[in-house]
N, C-alpha and C. Protein backbone atom coordinates (compact mmCIF):
# COMPACT_ATOMS: atom_id res chain seq x y z
N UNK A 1 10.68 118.16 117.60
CA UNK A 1 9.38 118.12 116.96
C UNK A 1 9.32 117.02 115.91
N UNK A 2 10.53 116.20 114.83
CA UNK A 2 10.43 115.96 114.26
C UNK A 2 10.95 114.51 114.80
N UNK A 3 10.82 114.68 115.90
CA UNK A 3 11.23 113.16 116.57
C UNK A 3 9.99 112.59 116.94
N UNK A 4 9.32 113.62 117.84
CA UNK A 4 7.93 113.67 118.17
C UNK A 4 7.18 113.23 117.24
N UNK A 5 6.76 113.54 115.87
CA UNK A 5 6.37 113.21 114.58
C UNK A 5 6.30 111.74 114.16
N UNK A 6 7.84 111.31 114.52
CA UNK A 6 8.51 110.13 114.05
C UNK A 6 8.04 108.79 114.87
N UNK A 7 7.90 109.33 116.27
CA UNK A 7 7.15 108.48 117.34
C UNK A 7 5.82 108.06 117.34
N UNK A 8 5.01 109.19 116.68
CA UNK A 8 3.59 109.08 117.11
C UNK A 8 3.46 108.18 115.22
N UNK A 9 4.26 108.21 114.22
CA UNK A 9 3.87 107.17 113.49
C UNK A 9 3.82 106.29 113.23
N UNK A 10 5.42 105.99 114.35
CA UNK A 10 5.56 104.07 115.06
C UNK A 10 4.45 103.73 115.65
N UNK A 11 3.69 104.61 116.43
CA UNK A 11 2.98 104.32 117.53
C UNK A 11 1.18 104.13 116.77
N UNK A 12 0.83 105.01 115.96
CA UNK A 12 -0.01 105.06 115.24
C UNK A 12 -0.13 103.86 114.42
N UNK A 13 1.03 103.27 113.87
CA UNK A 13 1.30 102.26 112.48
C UNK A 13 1.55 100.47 113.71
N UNK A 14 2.14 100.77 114.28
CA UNK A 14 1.41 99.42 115.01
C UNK A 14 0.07 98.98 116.22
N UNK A 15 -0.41 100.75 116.09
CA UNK A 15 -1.81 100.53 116.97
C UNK A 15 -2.52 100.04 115.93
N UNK A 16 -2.62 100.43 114.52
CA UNK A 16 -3.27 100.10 113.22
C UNK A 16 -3.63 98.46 112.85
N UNK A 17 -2.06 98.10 113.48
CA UNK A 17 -2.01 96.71 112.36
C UNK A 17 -2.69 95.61 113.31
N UNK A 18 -2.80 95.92 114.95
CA UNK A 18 -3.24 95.44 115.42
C UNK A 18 -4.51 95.28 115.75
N UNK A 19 -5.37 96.12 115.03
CA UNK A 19 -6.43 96.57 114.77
C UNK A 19 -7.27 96.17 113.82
N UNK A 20 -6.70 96.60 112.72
CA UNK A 20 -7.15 95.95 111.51
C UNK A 20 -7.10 94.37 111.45
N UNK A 21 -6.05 93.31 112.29
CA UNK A 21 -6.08 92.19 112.52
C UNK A 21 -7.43 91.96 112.83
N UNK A 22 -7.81 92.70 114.19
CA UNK A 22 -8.83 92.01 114.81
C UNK A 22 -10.21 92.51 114.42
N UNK A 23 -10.30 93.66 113.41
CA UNK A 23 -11.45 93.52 112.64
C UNK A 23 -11.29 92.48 111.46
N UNK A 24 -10.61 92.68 111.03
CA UNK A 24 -10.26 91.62 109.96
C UNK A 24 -11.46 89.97 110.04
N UNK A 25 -10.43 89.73 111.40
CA UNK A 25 -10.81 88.23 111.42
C UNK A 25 -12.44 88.52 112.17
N UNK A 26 -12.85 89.56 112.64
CA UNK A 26 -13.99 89.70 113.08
C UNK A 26 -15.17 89.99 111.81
N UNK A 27 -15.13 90.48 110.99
CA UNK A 27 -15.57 90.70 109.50
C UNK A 27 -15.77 89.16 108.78
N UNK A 28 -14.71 88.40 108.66
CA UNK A 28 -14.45 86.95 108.05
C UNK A 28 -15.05 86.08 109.14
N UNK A 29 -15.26 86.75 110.29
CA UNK A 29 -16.15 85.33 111.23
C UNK A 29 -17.69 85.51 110.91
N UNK A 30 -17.81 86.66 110.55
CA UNK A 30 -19.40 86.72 110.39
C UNK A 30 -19.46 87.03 108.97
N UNK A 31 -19.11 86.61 108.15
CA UNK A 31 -19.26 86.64 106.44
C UNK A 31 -20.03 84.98 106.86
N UNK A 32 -20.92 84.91 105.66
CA UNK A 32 -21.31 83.49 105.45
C UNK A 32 -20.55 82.97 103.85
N UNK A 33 -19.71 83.59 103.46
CA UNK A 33 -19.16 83.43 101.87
C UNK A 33 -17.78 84.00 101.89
N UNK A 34 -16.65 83.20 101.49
CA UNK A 34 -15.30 83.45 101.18
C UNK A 34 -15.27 84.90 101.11
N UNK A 35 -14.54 85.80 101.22
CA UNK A 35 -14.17 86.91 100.91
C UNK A 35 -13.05 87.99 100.40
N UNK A 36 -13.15 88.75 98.85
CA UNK A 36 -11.90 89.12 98.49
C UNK A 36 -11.64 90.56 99.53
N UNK A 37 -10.46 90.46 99.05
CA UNK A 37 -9.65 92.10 99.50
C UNK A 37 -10.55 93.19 99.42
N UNK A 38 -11.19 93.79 98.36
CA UNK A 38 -11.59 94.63 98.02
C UNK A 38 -12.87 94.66 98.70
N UNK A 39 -13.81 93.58 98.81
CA UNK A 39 -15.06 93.44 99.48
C UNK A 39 -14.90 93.71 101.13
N UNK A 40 -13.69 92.88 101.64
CA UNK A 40 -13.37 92.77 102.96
C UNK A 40 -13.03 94.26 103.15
N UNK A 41 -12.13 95.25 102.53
CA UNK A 41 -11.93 96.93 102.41
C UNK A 41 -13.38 97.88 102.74
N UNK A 42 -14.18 97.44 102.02
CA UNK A 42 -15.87 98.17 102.09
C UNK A 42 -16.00 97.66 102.93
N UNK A 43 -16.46 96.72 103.90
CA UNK A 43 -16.88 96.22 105.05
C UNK A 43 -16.45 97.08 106.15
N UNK A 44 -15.38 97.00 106.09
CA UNK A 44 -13.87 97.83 107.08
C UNK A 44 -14.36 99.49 106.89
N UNK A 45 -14.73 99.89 105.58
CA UNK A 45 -14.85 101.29 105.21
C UNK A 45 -15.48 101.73 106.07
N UNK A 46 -17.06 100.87 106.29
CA UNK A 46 -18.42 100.85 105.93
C UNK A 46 -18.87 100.42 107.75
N UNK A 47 -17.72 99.97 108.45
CA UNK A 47 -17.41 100.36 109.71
C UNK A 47 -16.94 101.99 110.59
N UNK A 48 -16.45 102.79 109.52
CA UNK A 48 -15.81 103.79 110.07
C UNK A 48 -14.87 103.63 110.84
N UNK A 49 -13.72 102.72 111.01
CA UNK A 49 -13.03 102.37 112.11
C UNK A 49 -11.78 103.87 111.45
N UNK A 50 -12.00 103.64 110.27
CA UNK A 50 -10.76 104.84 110.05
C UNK A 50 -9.02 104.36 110.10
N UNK A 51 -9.05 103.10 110.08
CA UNK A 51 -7.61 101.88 110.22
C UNK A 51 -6.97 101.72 108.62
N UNK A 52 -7.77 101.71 107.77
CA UNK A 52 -7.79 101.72 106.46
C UNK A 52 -7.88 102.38 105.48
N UNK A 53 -6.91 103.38 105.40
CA UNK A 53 -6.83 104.48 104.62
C UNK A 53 -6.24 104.29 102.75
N UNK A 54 -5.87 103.00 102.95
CA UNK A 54 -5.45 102.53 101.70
C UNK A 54 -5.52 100.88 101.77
N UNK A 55 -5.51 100.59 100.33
CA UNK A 55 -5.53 99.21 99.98
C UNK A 55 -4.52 98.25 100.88
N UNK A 56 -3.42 98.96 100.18
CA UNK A 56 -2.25 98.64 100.31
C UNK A 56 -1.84 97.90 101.92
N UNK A 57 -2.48 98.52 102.98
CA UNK A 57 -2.55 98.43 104.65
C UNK A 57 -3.03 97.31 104.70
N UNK A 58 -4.38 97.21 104.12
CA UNK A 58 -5.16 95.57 103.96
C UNK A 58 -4.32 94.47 103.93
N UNK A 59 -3.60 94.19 102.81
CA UNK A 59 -3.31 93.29 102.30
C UNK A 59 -1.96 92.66 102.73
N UNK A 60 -0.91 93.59 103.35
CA UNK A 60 -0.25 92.95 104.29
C UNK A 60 -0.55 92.11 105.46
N UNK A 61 -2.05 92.66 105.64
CA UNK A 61 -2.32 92.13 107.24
C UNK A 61 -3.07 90.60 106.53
N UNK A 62 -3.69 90.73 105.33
CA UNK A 62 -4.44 89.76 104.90
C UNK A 62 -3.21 88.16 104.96
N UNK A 63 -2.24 88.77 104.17
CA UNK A 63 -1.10 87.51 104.20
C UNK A 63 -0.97 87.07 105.37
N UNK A 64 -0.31 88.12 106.59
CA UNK A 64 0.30 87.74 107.53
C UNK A 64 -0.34 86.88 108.83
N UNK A 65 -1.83 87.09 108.27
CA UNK A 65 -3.26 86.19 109.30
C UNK A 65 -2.96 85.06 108.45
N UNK A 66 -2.89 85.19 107.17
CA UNK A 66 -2.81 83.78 106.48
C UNK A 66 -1.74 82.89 106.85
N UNK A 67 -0.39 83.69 107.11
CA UNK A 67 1.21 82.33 107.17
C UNK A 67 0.70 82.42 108.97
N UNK A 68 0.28 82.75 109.75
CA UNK A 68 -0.66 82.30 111.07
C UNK A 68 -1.19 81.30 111.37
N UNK A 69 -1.80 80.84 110.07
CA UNK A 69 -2.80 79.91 110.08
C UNK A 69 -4.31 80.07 110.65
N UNK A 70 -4.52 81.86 110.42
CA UNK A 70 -6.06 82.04 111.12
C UNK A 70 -6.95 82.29 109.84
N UNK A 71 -6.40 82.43 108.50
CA UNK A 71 -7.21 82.48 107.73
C UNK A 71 -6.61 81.60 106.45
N UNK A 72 -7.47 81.36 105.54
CA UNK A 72 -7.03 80.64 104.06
C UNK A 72 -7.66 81.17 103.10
N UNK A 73 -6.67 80.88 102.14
CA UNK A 73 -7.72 81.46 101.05
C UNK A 73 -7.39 80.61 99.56
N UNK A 74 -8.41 81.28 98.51
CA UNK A 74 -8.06 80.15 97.32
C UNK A 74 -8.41 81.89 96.27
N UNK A 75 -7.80 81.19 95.07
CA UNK A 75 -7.65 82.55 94.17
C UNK A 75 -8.93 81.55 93.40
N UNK A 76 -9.61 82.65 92.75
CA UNK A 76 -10.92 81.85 92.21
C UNK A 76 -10.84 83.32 90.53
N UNK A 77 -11.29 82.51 89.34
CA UNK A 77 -11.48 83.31 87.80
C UNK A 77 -12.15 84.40 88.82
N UNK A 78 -12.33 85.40 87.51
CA UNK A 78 -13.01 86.64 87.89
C UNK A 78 -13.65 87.16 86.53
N UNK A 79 -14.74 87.57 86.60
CA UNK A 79 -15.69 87.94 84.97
C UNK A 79 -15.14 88.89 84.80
N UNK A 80 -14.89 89.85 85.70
CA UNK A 80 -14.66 91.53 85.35
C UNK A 80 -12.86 91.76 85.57
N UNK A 81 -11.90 90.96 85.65
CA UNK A 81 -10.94 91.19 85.58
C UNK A 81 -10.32 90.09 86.23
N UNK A 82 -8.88 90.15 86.75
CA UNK A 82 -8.15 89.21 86.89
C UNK A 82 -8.61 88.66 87.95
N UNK A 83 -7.68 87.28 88.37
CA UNK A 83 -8.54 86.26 89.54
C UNK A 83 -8.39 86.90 90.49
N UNK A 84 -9.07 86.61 92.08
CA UNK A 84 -9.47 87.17 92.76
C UNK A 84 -8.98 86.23 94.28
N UNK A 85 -8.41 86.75 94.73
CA UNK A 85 -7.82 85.66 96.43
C UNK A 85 -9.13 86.13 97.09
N UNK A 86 -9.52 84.87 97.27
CA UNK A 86 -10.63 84.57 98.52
C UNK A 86 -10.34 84.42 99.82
N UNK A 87 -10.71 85.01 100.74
CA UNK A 87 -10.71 84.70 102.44
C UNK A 87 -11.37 84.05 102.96
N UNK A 88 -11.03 83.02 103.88
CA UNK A 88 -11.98 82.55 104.81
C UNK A 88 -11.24 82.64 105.83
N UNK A 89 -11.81 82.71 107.43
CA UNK A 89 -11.22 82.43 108.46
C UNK A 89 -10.77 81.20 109.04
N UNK A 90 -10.17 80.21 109.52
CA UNK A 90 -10.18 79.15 110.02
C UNK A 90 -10.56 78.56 111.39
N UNK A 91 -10.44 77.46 111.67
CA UNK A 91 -11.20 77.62 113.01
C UNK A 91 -10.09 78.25 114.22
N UNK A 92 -8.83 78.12 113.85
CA UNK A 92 -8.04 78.50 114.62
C UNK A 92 -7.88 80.40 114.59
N UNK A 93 -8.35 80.50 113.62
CA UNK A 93 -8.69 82.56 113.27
C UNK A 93 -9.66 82.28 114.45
N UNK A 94 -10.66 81.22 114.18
CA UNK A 94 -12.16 82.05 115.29
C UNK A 94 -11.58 81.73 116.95
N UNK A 95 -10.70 80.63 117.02
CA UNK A 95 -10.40 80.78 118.55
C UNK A 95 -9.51 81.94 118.84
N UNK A 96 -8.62 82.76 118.11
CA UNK A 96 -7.95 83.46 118.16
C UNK A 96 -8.46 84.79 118.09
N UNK A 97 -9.73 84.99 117.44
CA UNK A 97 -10.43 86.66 117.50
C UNK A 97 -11.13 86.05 118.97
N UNK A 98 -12.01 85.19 119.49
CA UNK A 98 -12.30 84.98 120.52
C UNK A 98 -11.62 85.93 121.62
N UNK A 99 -10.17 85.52 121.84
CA UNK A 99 -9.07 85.76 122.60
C UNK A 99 -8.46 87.07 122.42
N UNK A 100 -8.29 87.25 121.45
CA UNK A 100 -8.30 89.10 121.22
C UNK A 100 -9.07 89.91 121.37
N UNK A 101 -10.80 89.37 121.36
CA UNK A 101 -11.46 90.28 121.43
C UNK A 101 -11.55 90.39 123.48
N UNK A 102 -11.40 89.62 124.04
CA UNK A 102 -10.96 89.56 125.38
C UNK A 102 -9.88 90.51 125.89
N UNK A 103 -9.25 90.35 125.02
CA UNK A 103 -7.64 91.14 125.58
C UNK A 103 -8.38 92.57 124.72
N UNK A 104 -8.68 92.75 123.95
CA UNK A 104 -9.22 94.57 123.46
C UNK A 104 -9.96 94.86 124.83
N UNK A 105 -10.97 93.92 125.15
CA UNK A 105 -12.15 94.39 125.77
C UNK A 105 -11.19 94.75 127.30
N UNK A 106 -10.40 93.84 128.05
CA UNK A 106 -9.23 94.39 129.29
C UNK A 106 -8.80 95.57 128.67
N UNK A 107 -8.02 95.52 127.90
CA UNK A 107 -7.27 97.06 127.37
C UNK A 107 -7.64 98.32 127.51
N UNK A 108 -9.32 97.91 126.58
CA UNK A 108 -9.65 99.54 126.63
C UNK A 108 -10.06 99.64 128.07
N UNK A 109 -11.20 98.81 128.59
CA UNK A 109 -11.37 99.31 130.05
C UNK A 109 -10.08 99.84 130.72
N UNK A 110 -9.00 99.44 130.89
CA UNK A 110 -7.66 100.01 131.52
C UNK A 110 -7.34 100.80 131.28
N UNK A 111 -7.38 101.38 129.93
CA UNK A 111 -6.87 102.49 129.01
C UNK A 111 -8.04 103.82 129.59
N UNK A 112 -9.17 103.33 129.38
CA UNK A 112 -10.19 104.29 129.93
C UNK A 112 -10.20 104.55 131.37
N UNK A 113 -10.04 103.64 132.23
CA UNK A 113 -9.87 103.90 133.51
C UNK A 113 -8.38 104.55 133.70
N UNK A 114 -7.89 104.29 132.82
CA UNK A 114 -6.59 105.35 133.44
C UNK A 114 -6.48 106.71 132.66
N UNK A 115 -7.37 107.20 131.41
CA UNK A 115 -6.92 107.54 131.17
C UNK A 115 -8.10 109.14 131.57
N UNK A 116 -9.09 108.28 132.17
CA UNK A 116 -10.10 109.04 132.81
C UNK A 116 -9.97 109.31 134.36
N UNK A 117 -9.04 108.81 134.87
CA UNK A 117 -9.01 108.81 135.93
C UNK A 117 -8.56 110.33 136.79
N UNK A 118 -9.02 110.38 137.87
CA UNK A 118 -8.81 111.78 138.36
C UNK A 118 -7.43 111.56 138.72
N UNK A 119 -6.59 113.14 139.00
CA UNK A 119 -5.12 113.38 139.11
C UNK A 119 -5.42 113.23 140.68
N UNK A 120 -4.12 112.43 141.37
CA UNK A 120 -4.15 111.83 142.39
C UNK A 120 -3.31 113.61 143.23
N UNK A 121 -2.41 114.27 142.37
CA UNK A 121 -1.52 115.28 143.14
C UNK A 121 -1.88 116.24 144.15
């Protein structure tokens, strides 16, 4: 049971990250204005995708699109507290959500067709 447990949070924690990637850069393709962490979080919220249960989840994925080269960002002052890392996507983020959103869109159809599919026995 406690293996079982242990599996479904590997399995849960990299269905997540791959997820949150591709909203991510899907959020930052249709922003018309740089975007921080916290703004890009409400967007994500404000989706219901339910991928983002903490800050903390964000912001790994935020770097790791960045050393990618699908997004950039610049730290800019802030009136109400400390400076603030800005997002943008790059053009190589938008050919790359392009291409993921392709490979989601195969997936789930497969996933649904198999997972709807009648028992052959």
């Amino acid at each position: 049971m406690t293996e079982d447990i242990a599996i479904d949070k590997k399995f849960q924690k990299e269905l997540n990250a791959g997820i949150v990637a591709l909203i991510l850069l899907s959020i930052l393709d249709k922003s018309n204005s740089p975007q921080y962490g916290y703004q890009i979080a409400k967007k994500m919220e404000a989706t219901n995708t339910g991928t983002v249960s903490k800050l903390g989840t964000l912001y790994p994925v935020l770097r790791s699109l960045e050393a990618s080269d699908l997004l950039q960002s610049s730290v800019k002052p802030s009136v109400s507290g400390p400076p603030r890392r800005y997002y943008t996507i790059t053009l190589k983020g938008r050919a790359t959500l392009k291409r993921w959103v392709n490979i989601w869109t195969q997936i789930k159809s497969n996933l649904d067709t198999t997972i709807n599919e009648s028992p052959h026995d």
